[in-house]
C-alpha atoms as a PDB file:
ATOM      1  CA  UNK A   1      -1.067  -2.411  18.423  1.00  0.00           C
ATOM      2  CA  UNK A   2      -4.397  -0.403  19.413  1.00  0.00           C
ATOM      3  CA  UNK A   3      -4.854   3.242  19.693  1.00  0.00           C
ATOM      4  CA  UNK A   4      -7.640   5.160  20.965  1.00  0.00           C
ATOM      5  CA  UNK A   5      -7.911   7.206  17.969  1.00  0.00           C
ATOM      6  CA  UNK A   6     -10.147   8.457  15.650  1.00  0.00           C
ATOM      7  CA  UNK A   7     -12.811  11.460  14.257  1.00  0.00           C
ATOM      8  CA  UNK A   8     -15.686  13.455  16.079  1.00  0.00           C
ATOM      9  CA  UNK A   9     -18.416  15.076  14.063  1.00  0.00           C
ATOM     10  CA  UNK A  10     -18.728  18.757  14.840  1.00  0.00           C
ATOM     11  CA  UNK A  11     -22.149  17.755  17.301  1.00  0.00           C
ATOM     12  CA  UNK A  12     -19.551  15.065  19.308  1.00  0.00           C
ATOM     13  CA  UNK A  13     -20.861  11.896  18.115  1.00  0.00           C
ATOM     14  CA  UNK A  14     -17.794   9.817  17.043  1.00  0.00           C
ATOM     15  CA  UNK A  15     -17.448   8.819  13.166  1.00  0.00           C
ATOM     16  CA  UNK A  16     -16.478   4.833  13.549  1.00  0.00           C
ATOM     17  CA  UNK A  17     -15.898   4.807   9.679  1.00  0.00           C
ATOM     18  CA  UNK A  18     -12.912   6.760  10.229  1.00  0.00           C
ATOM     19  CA  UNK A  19     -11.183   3.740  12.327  1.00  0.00           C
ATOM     20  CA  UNK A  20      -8.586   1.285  10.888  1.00  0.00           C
ATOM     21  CA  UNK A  21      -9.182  -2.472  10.964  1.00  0.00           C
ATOM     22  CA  UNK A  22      -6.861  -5.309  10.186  1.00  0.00           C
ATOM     23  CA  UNK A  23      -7.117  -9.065  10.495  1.00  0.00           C
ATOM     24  CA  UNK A  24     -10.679  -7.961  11.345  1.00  0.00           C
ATOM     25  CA  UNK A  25     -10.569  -6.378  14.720  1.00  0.00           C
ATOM     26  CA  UNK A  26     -10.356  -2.423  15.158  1.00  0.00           C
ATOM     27  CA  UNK A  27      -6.476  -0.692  15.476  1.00  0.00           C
ATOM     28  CA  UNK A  28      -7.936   2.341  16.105  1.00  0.00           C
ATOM     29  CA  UNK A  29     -11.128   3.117  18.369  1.00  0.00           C
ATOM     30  CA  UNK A  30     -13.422   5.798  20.607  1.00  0.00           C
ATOM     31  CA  UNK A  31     -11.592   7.881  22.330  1.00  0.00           C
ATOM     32  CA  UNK A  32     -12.964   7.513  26.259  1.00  0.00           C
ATOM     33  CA  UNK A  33     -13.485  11.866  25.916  1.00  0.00           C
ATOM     34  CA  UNK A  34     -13.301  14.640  23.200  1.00  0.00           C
ATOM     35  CA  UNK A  35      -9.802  16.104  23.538  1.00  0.00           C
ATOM     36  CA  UNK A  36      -9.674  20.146  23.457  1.00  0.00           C
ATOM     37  CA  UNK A  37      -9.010  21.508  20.121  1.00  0.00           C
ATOM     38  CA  UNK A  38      -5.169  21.926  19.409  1.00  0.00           C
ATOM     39  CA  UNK A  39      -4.976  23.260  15.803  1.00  0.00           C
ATOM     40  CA  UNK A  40      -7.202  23.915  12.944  1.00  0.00           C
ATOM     41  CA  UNK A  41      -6.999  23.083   9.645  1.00  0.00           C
ATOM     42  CA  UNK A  42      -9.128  24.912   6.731  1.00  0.00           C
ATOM     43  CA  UNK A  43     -10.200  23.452   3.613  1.00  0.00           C
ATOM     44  CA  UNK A  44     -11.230  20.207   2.594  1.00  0.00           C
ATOM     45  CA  UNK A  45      -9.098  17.441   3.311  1.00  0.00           C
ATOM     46  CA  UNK A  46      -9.612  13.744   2.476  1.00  0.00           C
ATOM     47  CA  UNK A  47      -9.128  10.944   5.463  1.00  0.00           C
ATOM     48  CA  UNK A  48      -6.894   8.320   5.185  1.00  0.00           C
ATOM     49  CA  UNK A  49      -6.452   6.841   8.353  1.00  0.00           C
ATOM     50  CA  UNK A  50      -3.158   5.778   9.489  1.00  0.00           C
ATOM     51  CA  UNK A  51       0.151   6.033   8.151  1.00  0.00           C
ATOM     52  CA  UNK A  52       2.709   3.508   7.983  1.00  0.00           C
ATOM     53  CA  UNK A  53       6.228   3.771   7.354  1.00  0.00           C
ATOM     54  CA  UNK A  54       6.887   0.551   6.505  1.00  0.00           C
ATOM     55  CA  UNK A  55       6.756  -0.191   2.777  1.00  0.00           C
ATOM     56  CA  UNK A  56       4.516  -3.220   2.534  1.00  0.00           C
ATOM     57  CA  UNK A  57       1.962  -1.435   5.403  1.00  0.00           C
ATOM     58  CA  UNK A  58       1.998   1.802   3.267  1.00  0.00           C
ATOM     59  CA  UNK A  59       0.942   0.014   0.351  1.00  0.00           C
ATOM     60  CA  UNK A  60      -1.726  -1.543   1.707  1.00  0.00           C
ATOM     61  CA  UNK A  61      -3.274  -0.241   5.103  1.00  0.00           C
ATOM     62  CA  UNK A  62      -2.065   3.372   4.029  1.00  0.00           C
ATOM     63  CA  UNK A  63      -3.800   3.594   0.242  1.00  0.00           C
ATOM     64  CA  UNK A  64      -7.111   1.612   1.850  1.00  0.00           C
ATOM     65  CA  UNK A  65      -8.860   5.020   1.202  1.00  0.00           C
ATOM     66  CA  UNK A  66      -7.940   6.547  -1.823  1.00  0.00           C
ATOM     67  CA  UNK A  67     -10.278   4.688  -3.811  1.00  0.00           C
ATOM     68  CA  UNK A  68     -12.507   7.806  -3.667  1.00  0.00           C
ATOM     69  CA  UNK A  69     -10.639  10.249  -5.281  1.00  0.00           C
ATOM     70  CA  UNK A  70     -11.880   8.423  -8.255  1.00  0.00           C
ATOM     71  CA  UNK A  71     -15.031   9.351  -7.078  1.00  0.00           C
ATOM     72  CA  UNK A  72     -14.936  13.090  -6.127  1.00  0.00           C
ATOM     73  CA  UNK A  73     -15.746  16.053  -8.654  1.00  0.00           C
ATOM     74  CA  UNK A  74     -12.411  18.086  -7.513  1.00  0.00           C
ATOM     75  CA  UNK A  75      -9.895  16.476  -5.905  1.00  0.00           C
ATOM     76  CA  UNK A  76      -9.471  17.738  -2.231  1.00  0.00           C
ATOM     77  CA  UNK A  77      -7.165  20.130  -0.702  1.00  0.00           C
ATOM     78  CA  UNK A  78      -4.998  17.316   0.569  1.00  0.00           C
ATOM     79  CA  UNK A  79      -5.120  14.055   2.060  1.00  0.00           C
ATOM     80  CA  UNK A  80      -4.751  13.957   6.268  1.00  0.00           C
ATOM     81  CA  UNK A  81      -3.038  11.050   7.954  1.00  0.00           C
ATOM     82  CA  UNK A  82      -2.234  10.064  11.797  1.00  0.00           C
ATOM     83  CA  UNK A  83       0.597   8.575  12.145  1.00  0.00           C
ATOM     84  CA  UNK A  84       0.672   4.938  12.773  1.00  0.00           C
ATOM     85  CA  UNK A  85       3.846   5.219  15.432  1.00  0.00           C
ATOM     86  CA  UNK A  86       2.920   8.702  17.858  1.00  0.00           C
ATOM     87  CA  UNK A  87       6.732   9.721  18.353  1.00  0.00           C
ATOM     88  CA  UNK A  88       7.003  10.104  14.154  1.00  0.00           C
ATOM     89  CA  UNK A  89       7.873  13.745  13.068  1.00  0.00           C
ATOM     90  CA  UNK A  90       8.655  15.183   9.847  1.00  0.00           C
ATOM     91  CA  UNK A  91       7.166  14.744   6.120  1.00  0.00           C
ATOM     92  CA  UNK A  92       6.509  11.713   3.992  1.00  0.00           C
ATOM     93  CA  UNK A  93       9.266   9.322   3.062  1.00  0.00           C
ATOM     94  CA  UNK A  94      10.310   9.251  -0.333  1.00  0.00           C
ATOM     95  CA  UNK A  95       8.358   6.302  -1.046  1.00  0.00           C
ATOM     96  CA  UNK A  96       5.329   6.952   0.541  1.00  0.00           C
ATOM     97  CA  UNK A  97       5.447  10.463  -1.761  1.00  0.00           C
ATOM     98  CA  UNK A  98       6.446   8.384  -4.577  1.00  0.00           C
ATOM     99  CA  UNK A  99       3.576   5.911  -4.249  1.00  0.00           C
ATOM    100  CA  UNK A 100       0.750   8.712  -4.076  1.00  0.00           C
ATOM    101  CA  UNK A 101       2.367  10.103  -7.407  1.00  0.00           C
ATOM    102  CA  UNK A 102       2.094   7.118  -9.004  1.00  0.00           C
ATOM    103  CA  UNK A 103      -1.757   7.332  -8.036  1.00  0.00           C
ATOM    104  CA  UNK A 104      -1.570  10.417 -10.074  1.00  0.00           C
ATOM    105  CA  UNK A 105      -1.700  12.601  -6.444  1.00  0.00           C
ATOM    106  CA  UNK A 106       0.474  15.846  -6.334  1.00  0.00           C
ATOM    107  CA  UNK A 107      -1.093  17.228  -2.879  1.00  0.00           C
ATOM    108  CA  UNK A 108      -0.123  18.092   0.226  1.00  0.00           C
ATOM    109  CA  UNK A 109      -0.645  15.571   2.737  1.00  0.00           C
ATOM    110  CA  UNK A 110      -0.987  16.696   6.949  1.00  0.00           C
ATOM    111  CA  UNK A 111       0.167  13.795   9.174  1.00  0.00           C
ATOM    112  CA  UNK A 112      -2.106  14.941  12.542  1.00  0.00           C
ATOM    113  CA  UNK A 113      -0.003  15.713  15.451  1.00  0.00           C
ATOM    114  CA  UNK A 114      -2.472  17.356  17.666  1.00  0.00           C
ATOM    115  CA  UNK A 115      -5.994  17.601  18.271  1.00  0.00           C
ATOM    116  CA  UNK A 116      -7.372  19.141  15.092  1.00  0.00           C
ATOM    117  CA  UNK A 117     -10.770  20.664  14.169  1.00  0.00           C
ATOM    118  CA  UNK A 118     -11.014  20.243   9.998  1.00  0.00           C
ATOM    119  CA  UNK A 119     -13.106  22.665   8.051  1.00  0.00           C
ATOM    120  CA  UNK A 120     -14.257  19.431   5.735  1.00  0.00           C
ATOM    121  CA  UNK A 121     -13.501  16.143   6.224  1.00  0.00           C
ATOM    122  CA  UNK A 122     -14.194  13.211   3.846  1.00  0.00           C
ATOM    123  CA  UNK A 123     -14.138   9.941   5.389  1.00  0.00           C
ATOM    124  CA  UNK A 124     -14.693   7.047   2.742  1.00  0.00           C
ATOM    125  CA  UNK A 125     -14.537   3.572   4.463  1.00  0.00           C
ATOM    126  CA  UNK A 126     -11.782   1.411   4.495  1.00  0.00           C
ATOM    127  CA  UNK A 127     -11.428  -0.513   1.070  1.00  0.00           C
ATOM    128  CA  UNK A 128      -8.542  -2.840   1.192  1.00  0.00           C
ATOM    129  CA  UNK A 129      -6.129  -3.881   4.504  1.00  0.00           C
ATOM    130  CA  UNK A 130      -4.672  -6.699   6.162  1.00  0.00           C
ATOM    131  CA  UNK A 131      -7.344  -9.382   6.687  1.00  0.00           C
ATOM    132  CA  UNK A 132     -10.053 -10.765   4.285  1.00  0.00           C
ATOM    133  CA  UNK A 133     -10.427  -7.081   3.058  1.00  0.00           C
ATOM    134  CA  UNK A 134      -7.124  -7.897   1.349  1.00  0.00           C
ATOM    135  CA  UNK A 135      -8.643  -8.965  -1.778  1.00  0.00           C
ATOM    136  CA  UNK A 136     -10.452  -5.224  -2.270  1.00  0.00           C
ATOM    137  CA  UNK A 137     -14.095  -3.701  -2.992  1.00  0.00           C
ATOM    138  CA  UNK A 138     -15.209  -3.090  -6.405  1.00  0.00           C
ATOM    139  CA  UNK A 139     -14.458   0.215  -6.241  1.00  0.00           C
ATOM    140  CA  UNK A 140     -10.765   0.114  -4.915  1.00  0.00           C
ATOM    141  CA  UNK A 141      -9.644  -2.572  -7.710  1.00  0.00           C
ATOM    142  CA  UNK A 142     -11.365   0.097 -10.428  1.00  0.00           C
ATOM    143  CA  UNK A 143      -9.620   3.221  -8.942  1.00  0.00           C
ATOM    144  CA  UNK A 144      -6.195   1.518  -9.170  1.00  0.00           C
ATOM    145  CA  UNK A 145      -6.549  -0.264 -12.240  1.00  0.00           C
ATOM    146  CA  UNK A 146      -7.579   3.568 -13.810  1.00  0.00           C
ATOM    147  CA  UNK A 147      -5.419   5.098 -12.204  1.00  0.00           C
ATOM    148  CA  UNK A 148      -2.155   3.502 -10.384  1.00  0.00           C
ATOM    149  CA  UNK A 149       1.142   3.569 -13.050  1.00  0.00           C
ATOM    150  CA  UNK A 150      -0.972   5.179 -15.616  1.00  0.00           C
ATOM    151  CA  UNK A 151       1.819   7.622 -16.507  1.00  0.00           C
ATOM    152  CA  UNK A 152       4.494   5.120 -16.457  1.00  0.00           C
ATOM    153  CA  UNK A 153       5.860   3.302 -19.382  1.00  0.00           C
ATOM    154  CA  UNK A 154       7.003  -0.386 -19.125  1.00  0.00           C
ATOM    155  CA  UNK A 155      10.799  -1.097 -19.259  1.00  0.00           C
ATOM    156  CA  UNK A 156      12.653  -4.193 -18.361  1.00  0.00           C
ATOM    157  CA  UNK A 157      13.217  -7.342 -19.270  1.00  0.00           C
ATOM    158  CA  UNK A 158      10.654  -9.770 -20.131  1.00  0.00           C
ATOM    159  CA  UNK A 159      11.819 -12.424 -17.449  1.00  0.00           C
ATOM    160  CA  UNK A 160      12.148 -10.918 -14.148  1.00  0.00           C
ATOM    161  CA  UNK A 161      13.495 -12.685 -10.629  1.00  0.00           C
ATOM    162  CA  UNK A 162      12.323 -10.383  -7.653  1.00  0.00           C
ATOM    163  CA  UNK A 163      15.028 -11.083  -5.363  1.00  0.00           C
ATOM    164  CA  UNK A 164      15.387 -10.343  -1.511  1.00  0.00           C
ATOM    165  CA  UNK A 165      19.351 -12.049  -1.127  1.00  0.00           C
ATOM    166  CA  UNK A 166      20.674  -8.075  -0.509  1.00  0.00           C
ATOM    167  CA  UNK A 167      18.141  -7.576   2.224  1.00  0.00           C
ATOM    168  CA  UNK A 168      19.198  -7.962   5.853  1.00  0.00           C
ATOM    169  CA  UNK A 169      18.852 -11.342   6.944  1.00  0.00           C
ATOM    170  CA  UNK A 170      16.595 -10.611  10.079  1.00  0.00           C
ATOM    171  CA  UNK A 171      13.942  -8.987   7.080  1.00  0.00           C
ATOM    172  CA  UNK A 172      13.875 -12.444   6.035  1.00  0.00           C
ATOM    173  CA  UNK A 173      14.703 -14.106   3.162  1.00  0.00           C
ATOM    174  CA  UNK A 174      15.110 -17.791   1.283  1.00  0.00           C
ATOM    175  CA  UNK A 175      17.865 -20.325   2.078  1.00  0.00           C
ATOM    176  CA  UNK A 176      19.913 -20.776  -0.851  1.00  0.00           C
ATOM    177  CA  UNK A 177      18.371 -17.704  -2.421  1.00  0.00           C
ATOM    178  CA  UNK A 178      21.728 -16.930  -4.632  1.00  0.00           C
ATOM    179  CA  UNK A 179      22.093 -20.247  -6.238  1.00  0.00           C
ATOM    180  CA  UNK A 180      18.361 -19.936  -7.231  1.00  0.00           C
ATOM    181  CA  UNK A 181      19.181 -16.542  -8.735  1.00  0.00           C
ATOM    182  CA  UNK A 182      22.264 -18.342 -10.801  1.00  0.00           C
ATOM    183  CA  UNK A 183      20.014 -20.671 -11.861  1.00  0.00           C
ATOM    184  CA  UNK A 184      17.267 -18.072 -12.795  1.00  0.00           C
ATOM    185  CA  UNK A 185      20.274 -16.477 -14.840  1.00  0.00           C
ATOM    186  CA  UNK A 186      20.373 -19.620 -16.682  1.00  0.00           C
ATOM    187  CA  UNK A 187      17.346 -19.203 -18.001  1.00  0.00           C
ATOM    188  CA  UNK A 188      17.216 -16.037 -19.181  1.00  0.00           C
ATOM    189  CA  UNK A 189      15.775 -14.218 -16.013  1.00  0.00           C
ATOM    190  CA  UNK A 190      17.151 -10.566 -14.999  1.00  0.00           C
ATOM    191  CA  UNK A 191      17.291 -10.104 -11.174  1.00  0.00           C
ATOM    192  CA  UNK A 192      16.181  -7.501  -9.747  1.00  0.00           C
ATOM    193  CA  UNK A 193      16.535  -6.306  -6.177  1.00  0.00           C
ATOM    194  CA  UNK A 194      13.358  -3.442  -5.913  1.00  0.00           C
ATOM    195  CA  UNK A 195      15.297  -1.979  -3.065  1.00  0.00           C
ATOM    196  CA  UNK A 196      17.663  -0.594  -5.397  1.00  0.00           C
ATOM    197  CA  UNK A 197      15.321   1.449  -7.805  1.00  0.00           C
ATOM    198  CA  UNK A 198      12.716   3.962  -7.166  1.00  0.00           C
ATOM    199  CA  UNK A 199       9.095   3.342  -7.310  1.00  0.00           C
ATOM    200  CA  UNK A 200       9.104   4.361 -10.855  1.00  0.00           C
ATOM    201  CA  UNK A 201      11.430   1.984 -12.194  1.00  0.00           C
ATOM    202  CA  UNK A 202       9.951  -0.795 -10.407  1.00  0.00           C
ATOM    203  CA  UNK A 203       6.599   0.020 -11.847  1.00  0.00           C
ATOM    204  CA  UNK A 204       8.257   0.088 -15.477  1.00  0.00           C
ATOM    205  CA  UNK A 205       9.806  -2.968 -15.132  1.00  0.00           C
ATOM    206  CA  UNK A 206       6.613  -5.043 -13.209  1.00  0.00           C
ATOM    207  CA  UNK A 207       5.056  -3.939 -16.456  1.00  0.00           C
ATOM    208  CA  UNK A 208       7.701  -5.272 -19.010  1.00  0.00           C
ATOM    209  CA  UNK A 209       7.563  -8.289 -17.642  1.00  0.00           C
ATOM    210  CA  UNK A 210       5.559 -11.468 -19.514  1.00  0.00           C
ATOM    211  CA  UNK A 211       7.187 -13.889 -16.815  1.00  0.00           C
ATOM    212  CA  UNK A 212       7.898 -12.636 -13.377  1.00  0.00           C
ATOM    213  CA  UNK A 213       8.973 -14.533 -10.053  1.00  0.00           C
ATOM    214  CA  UNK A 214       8.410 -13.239  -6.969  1.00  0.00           C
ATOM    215  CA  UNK A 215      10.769 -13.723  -3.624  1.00  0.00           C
ATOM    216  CA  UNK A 216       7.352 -13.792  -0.936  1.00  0.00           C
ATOM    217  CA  UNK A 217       7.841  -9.887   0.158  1.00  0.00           C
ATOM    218  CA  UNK A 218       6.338  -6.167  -0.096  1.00  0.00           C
ATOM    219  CA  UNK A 219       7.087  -6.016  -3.792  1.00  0.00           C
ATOM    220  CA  UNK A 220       3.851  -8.520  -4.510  1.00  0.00           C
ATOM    221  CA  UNK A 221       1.625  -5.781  -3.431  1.00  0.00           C
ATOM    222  CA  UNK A 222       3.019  -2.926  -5.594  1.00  0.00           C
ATOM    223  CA  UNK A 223       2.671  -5.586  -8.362  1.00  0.00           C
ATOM    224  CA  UNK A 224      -1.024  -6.254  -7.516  1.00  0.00           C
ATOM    225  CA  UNK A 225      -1.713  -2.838  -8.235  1.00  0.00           C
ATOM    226  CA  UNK A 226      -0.968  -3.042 -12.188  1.00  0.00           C
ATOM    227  CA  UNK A 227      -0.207  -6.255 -13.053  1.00  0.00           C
ATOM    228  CA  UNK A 228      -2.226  -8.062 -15.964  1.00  0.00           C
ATOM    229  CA  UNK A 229      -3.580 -11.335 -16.178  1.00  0.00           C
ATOM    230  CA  UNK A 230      -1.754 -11.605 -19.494  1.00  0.00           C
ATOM    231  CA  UNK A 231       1.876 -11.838 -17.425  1.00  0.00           C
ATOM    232  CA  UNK A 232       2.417 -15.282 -15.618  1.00  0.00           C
ATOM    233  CA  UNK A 233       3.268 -14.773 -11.923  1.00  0.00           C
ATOM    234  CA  UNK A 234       5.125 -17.348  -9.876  1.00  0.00           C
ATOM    235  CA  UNK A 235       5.340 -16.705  -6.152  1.00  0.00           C
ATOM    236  CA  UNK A 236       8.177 -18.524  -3.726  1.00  0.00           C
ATOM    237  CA  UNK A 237       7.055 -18.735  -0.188  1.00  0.00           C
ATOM    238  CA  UNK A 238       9.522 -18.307   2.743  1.00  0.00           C
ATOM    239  CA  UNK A 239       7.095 -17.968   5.946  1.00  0.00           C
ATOM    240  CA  UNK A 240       4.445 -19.503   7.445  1.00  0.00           C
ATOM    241  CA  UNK A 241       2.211 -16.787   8.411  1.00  0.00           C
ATOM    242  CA  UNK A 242       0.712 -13.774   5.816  1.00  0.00           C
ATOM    243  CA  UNK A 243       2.401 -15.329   3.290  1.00  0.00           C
ATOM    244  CA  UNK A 244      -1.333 -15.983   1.683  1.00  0.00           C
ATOM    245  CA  UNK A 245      -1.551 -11.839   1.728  1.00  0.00           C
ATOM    246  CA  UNK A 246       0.049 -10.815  -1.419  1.00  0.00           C
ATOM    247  CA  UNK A 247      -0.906 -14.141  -2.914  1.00  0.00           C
ATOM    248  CA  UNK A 248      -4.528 -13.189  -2.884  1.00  0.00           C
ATOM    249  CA  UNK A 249      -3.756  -9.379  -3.393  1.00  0.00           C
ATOM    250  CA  UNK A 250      -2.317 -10.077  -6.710  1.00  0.00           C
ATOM    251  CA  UNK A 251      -4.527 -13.153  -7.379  1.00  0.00           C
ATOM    252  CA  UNK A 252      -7.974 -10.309  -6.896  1.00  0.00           C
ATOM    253  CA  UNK A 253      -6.149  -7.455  -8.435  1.00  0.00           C
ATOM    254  CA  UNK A 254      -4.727  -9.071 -11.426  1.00  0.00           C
ATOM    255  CA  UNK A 255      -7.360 -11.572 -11.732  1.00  0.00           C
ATOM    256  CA  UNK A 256      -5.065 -14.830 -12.514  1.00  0.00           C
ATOM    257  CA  UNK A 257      -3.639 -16.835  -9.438  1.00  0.00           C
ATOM    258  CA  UNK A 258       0.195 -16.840  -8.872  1.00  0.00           C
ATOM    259  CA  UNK A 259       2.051 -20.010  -9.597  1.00  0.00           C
ATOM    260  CA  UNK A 260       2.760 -21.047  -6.066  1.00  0.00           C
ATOM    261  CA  UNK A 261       6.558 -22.831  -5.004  1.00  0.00           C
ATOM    262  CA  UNK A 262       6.599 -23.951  -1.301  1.00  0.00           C
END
């Protein structure tokens, strides 16, 4: 869960606002010695810490940094990663690329491999994550809110049931989950399975959406990020732990508290 990972200025004093918290303890740290130079990069690159493939860790211990491209003059010559799990190889995943788009980000992004000397680094402090920083700084919520979805129109239904029944059961899910969905039907709720639809769609139809209900799950936090307190958000638990995560994401973000079903 910890890695000795992290950023040296060019004089060898270590940059600690370069590591990666969560829950409030570090996941990343000092390394005990300055590896040798590996590779180089040139240019100036943006830090965003590490990089998760898993969708609901993307979207919110992945973007933590982003916040100050709304702040920069130019935008960067690309955003660098590590990745989260050291055996990962290749590019983004569709989703993560997808995500960053919908930020308004066509970049390249460098997932670090080896030790690398940067030209420039920018290292803006972590501004959202797992833990109490869940709720966001000033600055994240205004960075998202200008610029997250922007370019997307709404589409969809206006009564929206954000199901997880066609996810594996061992991701988790509610008991009885397709009778509830029946029911939904009933009264006049599409269901929708995000799985099934690119990040684009599900942004146009989170926006659509004057009533939405929300299986607890990953899809909460891409809601945080441009929902409105002028939709009414109900939110079904199914665990006992983190379940309070997206809760207060969307309750900060959105700035209206979820209607809460235990």
């Amino acid at each position: 869960m910890k890695q000795k990972a992290g950023i040296f200025y060019s004089d060898g004093n270590y940059c600690p606002n370069g590591e990666t918290w969560r829950n409030n303890k570090r996941m990343t740290g000092k390394p005990d010695v300055i590896p040798k130079v590996e590779k180089t990069l040139s240019g100036r690159w943006l830090w965003c810490g590490s990089l998760f493939d898993h969708f609901g860790h993307f979207l919110v211990e992945s973007v933590s940094r982003l916040w100050a491209i709304n702040l920069l003059k130019d935008l960067p010559d690309g955003l660098c990663y590590i990745p989260k799990r050291p055996q990962r190889n290749g590019e983004l995943l569709a989703f993560q690329d997808a995500v960053l788009a919908a930020y308004g980000l066509d970049i390249p992004v460098h997932v670090v491999k080896e030790t690398t000397q940067v030209d420039e680094l920018i290292v803006p402090g972590q501004a959202f994550g797992l833990g109490d920083v869940i709720t966001g700084t000033a600055e994240m919520k205004e960075a998202f809110h200008q610029r997250f979805g922007r370019d997307i129109a709404s589409h969809g239904p206006e009564r929206l049931y954000v199901s997880r029944s066609r996810l594996d059961a061992k991701a988790g899910g509610i008991v009885g989950e397709r009778e509830l969905e029946r029911l939904l039907v009933s009264e006049g709720y599409a269901v929708f399975h995000p799985q099934d639809h690119d990040i684009a769609t599900q942004i146009a139809h989170f926006k659509a959406a004057k009533k939405i209900i929300f299986a607890d799950g990953s899809a909460g936090h891409l809601f945080a990020f441009i929902g409105r307190d002028d939709q009414d958000v109900a939110y079904i638990l199914r665990r006992t732990f983190w379940s309070d995560g997206p809760v207060r994401h969307i309750e900060s973000f959105c700035e209206k508290r979820p209607m809460i079903a235990d």
